[in-house]
C-alpha atoms as a PDB file:
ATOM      1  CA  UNK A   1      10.261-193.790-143.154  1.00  0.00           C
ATOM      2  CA  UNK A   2       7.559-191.112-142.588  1.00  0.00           C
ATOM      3  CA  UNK A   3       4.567-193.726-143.171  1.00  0.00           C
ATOM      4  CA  UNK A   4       5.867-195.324-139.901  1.00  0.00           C
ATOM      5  CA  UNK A   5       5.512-191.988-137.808  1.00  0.00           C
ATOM      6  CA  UNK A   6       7.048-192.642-134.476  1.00  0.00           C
ATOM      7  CA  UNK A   7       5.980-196.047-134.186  1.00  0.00           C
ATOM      8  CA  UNK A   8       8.882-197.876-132.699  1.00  0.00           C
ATOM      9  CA  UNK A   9      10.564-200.741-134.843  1.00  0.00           C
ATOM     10  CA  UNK A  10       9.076-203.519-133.066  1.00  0.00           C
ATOM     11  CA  UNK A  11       5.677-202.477-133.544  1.00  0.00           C
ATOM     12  CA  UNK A  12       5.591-202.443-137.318  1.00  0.00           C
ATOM     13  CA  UNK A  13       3.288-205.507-138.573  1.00  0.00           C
ATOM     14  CA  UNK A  14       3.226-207.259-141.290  1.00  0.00           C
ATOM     15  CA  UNK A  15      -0.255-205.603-142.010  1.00  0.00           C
ATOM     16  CA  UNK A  16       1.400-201.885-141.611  1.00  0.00           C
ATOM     17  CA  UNK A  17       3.885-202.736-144.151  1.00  0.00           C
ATOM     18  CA  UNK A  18       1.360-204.217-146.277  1.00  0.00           C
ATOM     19  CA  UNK A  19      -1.114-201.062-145.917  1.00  0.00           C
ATOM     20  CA  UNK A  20       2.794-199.134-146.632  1.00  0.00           C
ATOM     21  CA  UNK A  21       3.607-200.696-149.513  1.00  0.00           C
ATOM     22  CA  UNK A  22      -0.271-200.748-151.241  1.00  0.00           C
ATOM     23  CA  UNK A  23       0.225-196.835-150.998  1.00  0.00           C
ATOM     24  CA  UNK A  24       2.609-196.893-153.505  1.00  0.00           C
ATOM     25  CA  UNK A  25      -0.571-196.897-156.046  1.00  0.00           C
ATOM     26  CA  UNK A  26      -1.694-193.776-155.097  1.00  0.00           C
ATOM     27  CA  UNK A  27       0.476-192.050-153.376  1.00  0.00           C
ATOM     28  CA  UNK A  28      -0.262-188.028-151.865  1.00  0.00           C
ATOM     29  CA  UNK A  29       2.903-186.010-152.777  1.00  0.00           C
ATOM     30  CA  UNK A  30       2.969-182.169-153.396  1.00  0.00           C
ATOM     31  CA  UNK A  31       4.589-180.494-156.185  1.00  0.00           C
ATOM     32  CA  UNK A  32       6.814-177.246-155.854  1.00  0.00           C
ATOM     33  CA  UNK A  33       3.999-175.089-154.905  1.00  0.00           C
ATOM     34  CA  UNK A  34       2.889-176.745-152.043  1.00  0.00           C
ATOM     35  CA  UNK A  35      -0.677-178.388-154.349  1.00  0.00           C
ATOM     36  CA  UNK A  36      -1.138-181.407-153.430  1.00  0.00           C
ATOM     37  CA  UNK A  37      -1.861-184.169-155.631  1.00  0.00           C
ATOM     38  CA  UNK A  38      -1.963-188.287-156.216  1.00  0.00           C
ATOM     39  CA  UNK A  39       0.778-190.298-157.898  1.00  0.00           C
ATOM     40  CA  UNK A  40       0.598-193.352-158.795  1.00  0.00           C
ATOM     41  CA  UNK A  41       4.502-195.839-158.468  1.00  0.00           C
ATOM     42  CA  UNK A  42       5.283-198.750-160.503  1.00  0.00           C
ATOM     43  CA  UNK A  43       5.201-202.040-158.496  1.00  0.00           C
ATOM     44  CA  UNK A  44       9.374-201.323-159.210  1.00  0.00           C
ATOM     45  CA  UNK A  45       9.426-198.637-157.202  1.00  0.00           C
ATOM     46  CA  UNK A  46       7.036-200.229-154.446  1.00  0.00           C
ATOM     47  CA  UNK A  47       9.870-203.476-154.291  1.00  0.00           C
ATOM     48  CA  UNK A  48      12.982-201.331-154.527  1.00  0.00           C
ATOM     49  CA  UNK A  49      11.735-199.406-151.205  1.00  0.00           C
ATOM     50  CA  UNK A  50      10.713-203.384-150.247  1.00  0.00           C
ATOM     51  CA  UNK A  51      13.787-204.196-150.138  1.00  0.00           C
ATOM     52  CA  UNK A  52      15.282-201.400-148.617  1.00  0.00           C
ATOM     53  CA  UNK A  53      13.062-201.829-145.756  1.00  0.00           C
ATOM     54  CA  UNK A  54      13.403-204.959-145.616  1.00  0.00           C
ATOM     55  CA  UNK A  55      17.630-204.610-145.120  1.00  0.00           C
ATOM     56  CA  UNK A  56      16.837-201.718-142.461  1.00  0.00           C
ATOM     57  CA  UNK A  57      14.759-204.343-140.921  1.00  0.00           C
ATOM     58  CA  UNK A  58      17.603-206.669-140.546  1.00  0.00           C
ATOM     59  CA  UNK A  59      20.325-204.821-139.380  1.00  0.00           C
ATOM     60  CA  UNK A  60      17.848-204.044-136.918  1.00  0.00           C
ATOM     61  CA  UNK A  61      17.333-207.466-135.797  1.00  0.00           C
ATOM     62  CA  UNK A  62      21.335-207.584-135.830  1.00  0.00           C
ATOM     63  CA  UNK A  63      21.643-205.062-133.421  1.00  0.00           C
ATOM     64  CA  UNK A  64      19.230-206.407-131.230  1.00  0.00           C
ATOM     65  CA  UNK A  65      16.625-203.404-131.775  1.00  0.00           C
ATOM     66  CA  UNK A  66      13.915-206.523-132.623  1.00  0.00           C
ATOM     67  CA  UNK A  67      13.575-209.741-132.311  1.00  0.00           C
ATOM     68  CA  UNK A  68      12.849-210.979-135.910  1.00  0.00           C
ATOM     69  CA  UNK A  69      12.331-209.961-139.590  1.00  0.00           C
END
């Protein structure tokens, strides 16, 4: 997820994904000729990546990549 960077998986907080997923309301993206501008997601779209995240998350913990969820 490039709002993570290279921060490895057991250094994401709870604040980080909180500061990740309040992005969602205005968001930097840039259109096909390279101008940027702000978009602003639905909540939907801020819980559907959620919850992908969140299932990334815990196959890491499955693997043994992190400790907990």
């Amino acid at each position: 997820m490039p709002f993570f960077g290279d921060m490895p998986l057991d250094k994401i907080t709870e604040e980080a994904v909180n500061d990740w997923l309040l992005g969602f309301k205005n968001r930097k993206v840039f259109d096909k000729g390279s101008n940027e501008t702000t978009k602003q997601y639905h909540n939907t779209t801020a819980n559907t990546a959620l919850g992908t995240f969140t299932v990334m998350m815990s196959e890491a913990v499955r693997r043994g990549l992190v400790a907990s969820n």
